[in-house]
C-alpha atoms as a PDB file:
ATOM      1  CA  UNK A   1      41.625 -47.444 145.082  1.00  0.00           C
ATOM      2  CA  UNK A   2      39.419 -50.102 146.208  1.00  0.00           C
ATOM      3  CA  UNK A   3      40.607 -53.263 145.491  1.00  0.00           C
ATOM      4  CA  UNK A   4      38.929 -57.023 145.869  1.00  0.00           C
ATOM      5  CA  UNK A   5      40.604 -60.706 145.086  1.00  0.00           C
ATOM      6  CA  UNK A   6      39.187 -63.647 144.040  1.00  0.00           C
ATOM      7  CA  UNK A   7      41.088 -66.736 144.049  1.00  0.00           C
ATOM      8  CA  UNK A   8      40.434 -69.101 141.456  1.00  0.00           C
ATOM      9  CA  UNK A   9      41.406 -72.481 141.620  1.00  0.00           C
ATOM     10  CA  UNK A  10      40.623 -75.977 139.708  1.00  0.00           C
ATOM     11  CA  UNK A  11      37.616 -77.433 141.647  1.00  0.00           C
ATOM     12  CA  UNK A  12      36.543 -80.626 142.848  1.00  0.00           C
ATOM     13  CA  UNK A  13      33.960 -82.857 143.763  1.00  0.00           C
ATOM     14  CA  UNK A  14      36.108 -83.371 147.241  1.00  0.00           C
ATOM     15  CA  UNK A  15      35.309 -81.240 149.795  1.00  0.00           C
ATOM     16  CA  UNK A  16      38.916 -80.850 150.947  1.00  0.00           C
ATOM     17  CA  UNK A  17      40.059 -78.353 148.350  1.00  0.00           C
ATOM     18  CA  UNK A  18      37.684 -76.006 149.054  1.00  0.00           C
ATOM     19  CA  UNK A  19      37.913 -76.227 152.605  1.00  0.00           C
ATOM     20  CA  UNK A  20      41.589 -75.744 151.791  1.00  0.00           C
ATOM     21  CA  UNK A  21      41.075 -72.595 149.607  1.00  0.00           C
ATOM     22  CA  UNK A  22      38.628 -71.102 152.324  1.00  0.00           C
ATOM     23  CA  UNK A  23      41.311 -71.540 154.791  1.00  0.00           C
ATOM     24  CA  UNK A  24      44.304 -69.957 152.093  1.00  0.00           C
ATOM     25  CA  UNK A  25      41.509 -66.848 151.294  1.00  0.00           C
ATOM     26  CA  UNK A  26      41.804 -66.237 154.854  1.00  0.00           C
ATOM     27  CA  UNK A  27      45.376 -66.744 155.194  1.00  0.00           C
ATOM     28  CA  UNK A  28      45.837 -63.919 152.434  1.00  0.00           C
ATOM     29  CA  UNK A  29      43.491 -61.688 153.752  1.00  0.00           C
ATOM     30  CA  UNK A  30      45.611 -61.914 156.792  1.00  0.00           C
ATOM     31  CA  UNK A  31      48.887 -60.112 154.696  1.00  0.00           C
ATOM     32  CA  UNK A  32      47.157 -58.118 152.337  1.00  0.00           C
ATOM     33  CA  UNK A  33      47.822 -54.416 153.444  1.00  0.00           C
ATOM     34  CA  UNK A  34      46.223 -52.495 155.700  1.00  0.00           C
ATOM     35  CA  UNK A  35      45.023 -49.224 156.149  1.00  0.00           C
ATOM     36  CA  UNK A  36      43.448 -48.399 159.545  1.00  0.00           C
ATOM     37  CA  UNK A  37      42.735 -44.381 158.775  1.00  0.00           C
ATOM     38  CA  UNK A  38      40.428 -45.659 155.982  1.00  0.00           C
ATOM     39  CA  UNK A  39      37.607 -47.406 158.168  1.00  0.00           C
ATOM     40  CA  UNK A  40      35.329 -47.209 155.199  1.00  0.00           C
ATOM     41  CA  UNK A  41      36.876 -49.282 152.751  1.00  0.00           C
ATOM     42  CA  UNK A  42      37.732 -53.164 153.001  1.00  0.00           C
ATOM     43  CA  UNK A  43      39.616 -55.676 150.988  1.00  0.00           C
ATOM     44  CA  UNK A  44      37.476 -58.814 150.013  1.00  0.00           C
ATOM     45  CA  UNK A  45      39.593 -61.875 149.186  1.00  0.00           C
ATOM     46  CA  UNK A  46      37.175 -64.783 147.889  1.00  0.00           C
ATOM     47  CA  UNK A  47      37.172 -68.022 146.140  1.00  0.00           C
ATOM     48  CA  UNK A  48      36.000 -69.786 142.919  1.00  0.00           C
ATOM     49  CA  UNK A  49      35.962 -72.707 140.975  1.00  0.00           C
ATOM     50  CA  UNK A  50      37.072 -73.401 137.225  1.00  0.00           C
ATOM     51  CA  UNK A  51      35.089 -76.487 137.287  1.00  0.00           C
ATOM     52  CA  UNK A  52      32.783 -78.852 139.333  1.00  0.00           C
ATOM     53  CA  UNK A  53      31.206 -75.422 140.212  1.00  0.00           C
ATOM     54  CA  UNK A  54      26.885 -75.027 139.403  1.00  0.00           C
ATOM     55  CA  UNK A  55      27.636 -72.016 137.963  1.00  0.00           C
ATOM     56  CA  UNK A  56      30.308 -71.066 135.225  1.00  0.00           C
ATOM     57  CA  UNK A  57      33.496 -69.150 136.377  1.00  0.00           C
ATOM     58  CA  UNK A  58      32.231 -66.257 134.645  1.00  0.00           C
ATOM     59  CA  UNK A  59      29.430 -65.932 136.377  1.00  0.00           C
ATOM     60  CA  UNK A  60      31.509 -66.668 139.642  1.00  0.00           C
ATOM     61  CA  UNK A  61      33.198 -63.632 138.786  1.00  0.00           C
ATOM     62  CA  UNK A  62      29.943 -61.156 138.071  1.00  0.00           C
ATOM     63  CA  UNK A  63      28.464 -62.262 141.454  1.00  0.00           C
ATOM     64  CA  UNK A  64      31.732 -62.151 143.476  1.00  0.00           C
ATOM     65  CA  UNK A  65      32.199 -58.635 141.633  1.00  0.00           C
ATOM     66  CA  UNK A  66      28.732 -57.206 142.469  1.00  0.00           C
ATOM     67  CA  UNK A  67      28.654 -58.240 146.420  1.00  0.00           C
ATOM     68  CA  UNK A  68      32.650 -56.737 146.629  1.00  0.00           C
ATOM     69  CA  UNK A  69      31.454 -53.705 145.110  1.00  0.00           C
ATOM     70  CA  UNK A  70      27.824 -53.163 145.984  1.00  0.00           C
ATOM     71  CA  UNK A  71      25.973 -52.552 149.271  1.00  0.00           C
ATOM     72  CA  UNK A  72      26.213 -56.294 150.472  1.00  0.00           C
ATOM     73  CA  UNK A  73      29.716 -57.763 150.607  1.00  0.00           C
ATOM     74  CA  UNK A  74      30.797 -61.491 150.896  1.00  0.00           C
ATOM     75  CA  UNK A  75      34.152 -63.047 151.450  1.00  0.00           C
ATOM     76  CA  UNK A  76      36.646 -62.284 153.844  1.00  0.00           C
ATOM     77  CA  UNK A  77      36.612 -58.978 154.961  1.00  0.00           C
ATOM     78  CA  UNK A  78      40.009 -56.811 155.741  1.00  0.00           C
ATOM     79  CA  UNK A  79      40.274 -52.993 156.006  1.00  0.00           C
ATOM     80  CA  UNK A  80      41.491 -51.735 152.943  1.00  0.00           C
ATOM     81  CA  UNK A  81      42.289 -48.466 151.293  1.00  0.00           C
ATOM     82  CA  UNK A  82      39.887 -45.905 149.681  1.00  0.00           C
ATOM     83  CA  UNK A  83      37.124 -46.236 147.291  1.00  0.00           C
ATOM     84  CA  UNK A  84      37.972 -44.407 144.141  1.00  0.00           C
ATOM     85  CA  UNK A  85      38.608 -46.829 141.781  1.00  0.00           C
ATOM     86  CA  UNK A  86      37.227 -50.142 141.704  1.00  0.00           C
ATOM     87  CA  UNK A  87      39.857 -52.971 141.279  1.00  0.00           C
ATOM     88  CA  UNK A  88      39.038 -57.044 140.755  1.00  0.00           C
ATOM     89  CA  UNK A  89      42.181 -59.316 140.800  1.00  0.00           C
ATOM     90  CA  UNK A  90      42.091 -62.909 139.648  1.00  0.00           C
ATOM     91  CA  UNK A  91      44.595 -64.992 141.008  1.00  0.00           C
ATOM     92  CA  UNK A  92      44.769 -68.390 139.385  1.00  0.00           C
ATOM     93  CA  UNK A  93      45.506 -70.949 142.333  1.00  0.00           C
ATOM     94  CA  UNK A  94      47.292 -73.387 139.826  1.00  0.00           C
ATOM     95  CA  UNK A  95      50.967 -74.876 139.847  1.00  0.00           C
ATOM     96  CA  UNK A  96      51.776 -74.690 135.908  1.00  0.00           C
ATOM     97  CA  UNK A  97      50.668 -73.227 132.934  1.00  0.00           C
ATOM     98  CA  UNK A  98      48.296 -75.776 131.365  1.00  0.00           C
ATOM     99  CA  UNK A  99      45.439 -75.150 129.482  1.00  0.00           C
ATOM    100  CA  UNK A 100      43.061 -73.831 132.384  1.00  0.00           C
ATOM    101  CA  UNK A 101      45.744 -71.000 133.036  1.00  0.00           C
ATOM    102  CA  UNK A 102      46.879 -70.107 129.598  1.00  0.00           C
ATOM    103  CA  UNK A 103      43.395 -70.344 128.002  1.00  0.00           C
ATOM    104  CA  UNK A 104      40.031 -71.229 130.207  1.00  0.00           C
ATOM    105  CA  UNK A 105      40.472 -68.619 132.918  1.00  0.00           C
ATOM    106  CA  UNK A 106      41.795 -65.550 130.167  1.00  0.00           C
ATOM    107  CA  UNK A 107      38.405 -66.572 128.209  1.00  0.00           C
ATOM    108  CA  UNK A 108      36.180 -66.619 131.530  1.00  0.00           C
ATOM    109  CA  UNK A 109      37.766 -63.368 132.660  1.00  0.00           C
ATOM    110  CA  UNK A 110      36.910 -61.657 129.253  1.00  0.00           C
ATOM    111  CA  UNK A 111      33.210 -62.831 129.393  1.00  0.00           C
ATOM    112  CA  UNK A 112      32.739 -61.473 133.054  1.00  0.00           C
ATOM    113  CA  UNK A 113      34.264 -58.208 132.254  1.00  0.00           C
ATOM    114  CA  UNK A 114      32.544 -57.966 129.496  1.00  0.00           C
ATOM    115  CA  UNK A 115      29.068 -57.973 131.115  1.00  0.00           C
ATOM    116  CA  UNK A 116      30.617 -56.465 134.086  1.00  0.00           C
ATOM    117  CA  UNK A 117      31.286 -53.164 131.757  1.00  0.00           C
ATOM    118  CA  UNK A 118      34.102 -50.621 132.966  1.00  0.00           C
ATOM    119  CA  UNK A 119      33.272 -49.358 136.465  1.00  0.00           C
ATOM    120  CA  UNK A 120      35.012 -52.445 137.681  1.00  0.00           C
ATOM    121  CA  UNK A 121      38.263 -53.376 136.113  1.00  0.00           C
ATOM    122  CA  UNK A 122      39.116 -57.516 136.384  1.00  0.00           C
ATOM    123  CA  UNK A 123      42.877 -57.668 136.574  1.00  0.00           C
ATOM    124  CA  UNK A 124      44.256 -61.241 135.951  1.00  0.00           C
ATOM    125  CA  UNK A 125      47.245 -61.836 138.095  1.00  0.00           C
ATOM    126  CA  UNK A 126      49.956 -64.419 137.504  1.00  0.00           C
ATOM    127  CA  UNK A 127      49.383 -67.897 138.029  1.00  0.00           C
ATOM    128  CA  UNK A 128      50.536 -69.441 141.916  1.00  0.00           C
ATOM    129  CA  UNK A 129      53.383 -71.430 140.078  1.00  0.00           C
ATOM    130  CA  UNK A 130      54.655 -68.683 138.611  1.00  0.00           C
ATOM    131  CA  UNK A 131      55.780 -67.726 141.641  1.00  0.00           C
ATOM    132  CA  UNK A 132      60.238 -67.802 142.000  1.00  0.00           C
ATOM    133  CA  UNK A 133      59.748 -68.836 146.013  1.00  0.00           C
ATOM    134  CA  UNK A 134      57.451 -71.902 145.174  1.00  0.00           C
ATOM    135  CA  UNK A 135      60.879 -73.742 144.870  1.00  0.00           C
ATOM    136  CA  UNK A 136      61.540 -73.100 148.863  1.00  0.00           C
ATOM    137  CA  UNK A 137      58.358 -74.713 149.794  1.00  0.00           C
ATOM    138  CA  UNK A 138      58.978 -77.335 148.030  1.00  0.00           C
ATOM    139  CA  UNK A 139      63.069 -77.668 148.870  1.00  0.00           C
ATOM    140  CA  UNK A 140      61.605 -77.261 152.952  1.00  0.00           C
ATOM    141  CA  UNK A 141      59.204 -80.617 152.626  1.00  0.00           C
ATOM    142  CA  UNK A 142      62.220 -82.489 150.757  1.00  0.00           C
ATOM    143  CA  UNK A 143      64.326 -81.050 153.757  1.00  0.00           C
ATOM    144  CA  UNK A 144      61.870 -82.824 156.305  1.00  0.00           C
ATOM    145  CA  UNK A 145      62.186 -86.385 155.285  1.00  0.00           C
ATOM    146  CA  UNK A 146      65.364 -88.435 154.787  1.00  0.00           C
ATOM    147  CA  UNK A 147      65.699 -90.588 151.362  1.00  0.00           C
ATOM    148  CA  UNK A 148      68.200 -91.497 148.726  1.00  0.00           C
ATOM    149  CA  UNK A 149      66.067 -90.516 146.165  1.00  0.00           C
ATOM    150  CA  UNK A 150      63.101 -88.615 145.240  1.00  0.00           C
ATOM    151  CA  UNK A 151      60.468 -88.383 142.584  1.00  0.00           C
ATOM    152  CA  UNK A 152      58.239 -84.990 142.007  1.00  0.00           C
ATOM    153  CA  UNK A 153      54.952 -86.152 140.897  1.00  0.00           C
ATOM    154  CA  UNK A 154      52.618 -84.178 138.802  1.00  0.00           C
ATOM    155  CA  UNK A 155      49.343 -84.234 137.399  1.00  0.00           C
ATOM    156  CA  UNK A 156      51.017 -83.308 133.894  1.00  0.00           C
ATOM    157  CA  UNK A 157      49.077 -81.158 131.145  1.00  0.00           C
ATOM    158  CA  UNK A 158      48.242 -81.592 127.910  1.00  0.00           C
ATOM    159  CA  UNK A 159      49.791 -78.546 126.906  1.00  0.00           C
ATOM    160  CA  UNK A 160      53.412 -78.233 125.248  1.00  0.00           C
ATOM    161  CA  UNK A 161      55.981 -76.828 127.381  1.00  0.00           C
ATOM    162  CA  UNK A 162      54.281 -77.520 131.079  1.00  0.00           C
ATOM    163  CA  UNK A 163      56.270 -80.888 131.471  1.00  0.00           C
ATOM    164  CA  UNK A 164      59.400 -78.417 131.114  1.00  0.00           C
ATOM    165  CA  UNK A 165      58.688 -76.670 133.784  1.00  0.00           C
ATOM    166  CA  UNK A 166      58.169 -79.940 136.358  1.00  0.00           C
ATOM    167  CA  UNK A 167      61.516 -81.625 134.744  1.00  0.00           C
ATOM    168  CA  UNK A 168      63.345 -78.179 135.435  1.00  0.00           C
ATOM    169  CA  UNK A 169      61.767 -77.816 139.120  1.00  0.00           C
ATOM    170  CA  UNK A 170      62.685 -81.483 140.252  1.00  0.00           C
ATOM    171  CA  UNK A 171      66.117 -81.341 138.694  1.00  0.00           C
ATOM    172  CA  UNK A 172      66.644 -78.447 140.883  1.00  0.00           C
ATOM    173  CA  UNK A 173      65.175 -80.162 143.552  1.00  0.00           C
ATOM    174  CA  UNK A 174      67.481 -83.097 143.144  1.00  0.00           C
ATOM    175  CA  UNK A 175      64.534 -85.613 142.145  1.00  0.00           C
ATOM    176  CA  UNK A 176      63.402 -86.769 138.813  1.00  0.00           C
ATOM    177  CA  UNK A 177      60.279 -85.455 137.853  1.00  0.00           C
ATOM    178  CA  UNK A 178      56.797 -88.071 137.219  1.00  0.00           C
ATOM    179  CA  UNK A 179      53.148 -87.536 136.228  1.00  0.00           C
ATOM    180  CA  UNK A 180      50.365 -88.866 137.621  1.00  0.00           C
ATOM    181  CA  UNK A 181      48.259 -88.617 134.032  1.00  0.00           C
ATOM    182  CA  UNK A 182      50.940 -89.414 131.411  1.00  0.00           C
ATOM    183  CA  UNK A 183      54.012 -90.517 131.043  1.00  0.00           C
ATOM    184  CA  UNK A 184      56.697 -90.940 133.025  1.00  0.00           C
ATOM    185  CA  UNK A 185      54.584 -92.847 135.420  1.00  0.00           C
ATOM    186  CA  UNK A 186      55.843 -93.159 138.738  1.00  0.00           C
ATOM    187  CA  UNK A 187      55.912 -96.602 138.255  1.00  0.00           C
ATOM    188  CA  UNK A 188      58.391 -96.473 135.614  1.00  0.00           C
ATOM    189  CA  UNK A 189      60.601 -93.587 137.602  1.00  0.00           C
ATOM    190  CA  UNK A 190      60.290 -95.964 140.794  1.00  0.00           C
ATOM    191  CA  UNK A 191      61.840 -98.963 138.646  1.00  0.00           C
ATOM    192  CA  UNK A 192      64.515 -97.192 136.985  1.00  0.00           C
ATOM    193  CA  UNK A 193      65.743 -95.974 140.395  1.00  0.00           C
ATOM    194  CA  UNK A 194      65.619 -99.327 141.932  1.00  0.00           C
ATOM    195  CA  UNK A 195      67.333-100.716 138.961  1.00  0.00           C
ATOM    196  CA  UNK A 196      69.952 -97.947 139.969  1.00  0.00           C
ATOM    197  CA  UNK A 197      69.977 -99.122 143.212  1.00  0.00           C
ATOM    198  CA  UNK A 198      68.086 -96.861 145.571  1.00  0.00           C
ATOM    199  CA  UNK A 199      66.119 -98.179 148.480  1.00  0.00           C
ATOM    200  CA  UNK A 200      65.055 -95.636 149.896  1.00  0.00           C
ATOM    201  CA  UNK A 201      62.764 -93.539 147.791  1.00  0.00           C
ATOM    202  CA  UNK A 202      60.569 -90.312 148.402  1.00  0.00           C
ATOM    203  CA  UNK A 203      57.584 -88.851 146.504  1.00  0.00           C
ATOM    204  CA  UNK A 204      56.676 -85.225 146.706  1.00  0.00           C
ATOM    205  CA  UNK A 205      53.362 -84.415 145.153  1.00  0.00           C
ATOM    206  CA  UNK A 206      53.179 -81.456 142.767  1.00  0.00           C
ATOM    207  CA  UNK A 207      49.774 -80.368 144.218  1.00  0.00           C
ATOM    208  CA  UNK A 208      48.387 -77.974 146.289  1.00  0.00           C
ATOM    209  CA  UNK A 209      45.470 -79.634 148.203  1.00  0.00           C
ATOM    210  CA  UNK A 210      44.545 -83.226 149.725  1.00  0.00           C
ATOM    211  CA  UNK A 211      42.185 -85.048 147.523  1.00  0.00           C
ATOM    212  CA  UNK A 212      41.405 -87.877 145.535  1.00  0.00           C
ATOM    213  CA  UNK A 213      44.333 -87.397 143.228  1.00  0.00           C
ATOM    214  CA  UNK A 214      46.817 -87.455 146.041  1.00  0.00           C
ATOM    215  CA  UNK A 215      44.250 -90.560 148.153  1.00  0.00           C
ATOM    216  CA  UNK A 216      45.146 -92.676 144.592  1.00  0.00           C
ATOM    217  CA  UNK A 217      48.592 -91.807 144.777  1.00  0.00           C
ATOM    218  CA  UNK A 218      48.824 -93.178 148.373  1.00  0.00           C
ATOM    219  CA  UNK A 219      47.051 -96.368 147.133  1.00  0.00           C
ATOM    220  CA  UNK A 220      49.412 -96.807 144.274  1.00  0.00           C
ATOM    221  CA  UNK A 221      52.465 -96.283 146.883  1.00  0.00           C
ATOM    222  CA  UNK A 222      51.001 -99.289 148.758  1.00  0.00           C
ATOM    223  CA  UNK A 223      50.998-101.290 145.552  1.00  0.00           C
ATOM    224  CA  UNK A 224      54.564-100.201 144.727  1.00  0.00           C
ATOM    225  CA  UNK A 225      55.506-101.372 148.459  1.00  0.00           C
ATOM    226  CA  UNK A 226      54.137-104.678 147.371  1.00  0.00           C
ATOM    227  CA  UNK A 227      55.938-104.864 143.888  1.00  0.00           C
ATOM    228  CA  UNK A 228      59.439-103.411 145.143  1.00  0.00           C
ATOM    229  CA  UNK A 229      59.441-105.420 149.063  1.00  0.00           C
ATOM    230  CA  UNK A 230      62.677-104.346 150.095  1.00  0.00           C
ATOM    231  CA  UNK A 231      62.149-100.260 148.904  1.00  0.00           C
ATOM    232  CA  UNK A 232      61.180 -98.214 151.923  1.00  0.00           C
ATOM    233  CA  UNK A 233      58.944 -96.043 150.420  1.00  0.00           C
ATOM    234  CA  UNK A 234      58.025 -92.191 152.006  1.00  0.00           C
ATOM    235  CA  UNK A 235      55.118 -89.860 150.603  1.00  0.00           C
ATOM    236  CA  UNK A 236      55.208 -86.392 151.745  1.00  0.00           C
ATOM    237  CA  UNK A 237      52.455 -84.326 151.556  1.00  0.00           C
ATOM    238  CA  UNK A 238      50.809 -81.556 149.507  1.00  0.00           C
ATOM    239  CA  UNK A 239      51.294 -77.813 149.663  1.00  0.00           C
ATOM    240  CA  UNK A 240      48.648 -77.232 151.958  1.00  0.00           C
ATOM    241  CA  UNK A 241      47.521 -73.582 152.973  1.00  0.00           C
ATOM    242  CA  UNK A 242      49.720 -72.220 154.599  1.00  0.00           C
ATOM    243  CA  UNK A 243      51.189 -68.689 155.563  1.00  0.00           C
ATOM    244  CA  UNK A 244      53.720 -69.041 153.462  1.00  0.00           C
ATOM    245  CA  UNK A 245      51.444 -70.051 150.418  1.00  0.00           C
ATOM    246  CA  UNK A 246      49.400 -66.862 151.043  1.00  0.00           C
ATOM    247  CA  UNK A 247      52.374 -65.248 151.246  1.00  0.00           C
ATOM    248  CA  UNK A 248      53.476 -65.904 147.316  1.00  0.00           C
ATOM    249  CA  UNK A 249      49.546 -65.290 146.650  1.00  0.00           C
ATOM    250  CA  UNK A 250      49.883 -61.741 148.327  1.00  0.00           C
ATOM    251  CA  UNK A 251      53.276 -61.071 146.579  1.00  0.00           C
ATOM    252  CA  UNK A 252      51.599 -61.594 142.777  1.00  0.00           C
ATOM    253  CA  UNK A 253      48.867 -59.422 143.707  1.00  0.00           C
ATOM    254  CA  UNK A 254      51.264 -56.234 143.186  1.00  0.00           C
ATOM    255  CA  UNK A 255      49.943 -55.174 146.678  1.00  0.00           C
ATOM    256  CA  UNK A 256      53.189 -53.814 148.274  1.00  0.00           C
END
């Protein structure tokens, strides 16, 4: 079985995130099995973007499809196991299940494999959230910086049931959970802790990549430090790639 991934993750008109997912495709192309007796054969592990891409995911996936499978190859290239059955996994590169997991990706999937036809079957993989040991990556930045309190911040989705998930992840945590496009603002979780009586407060942002989210975020911290003079106030930072984010990525891919 011949098998190629394509890592699929929001887009942006920042250059940082998909420097970032360049550097994670290569990171999982580094733990993705290998089979030296099989010289012939390679694992491809690529990217793409939902949005702020020229072309449509779909179409992202038919191109990313034909060069995997056909005489000219892109991506990264590892050594892989034999071709007799071409395999396409999508792994969505997203931290809950909003409305570009649960909807926009299944719908782009369908259209590519639909004019892709059946010699190459598109597998869609569970989201990066989805993930049990995304918890530990989180729990290790909280473990690197000392505070008496800390707030998770998320984007937040408009879709019923995602702000579950961040409320259950930062109770575990020990932090209160905030979103960055809805409420509860982290101006309103920042007051009611100082009206509890915590000076020193943390913010860990629920994202995976640098960017202008997380650049506003920092700006609003300096704003807070103005409002709130005598709150020391500590922002960690994003998930990053890392090994141990291609790690989870390799893990929902079913590859060992």
């Amino acid at each position: 079985m011949s098998s190629a991934y394509l890592l699929v993750s929001h887009g942006s008109r920042d250059r940082r995130p998909e420097i970032a997912m360049q550097q994670l495709a290569k990171l999982v192309c580094n733990k993705l099995p290998k089979n030296d007796n099989s010289l012939n054969s390679e694992y491809l592990v690529g990217i793409a973007a939902l949005e702020m891409s020229p072309q449509p995911l779909h179409e992202q996936i038919k191109q990313f499809a034909n060069s995997a499978f056909g005489d000219a190859g892109s991506g990264r290239r590892c050594s892989g196991l034999s071709q007799k059955e071409n395999s396409l996994k999508i792994v969505p590169v997203f931290l809950l299940p909003g409305v570009h997991v649960m909807t926009d990706i299944p719908a782009e999937v369908a259209l590519a494999q639909q004019d892709i036809g059946q010699d190459i079957m598109i597998e869609l993989q569970p989201y990066l959230g989805s993930h049990p040991n995304l918890e530990k990556l989180l729990a290790k930045q909280i473990a690197a910086i000392k505070a008496e309190a800390w707030i998770l911040l998320a984007h937040g989705s408009r879709r019923p049931g995602s702000q579950e998930i961040v409320s259950a992840m930062a109770a575990s945590l020990g932090a209160v959970a905030a979103y960055w496009a809805g409420p509860p603002s982290l101006e309103s979780r920042v007051k009611e802790l100082v009206a509890a009586g915590y000076r020193e407060i943390a913010i860990l942002p629920y994202f995976l990549f640098a960017g202008g989210i997380t650049d506003a975020i920092a700006g609003s911290i300096e704003e807070l430090k103005l409002q709130f003079s005598a709150v020391n106030f500590q922002l960690a930072q994003p998930l990053g790639a890392s090994a141990e984010l291609a790690e989870l990525i390799s893990d929902l891919t079913d590859t060992r």
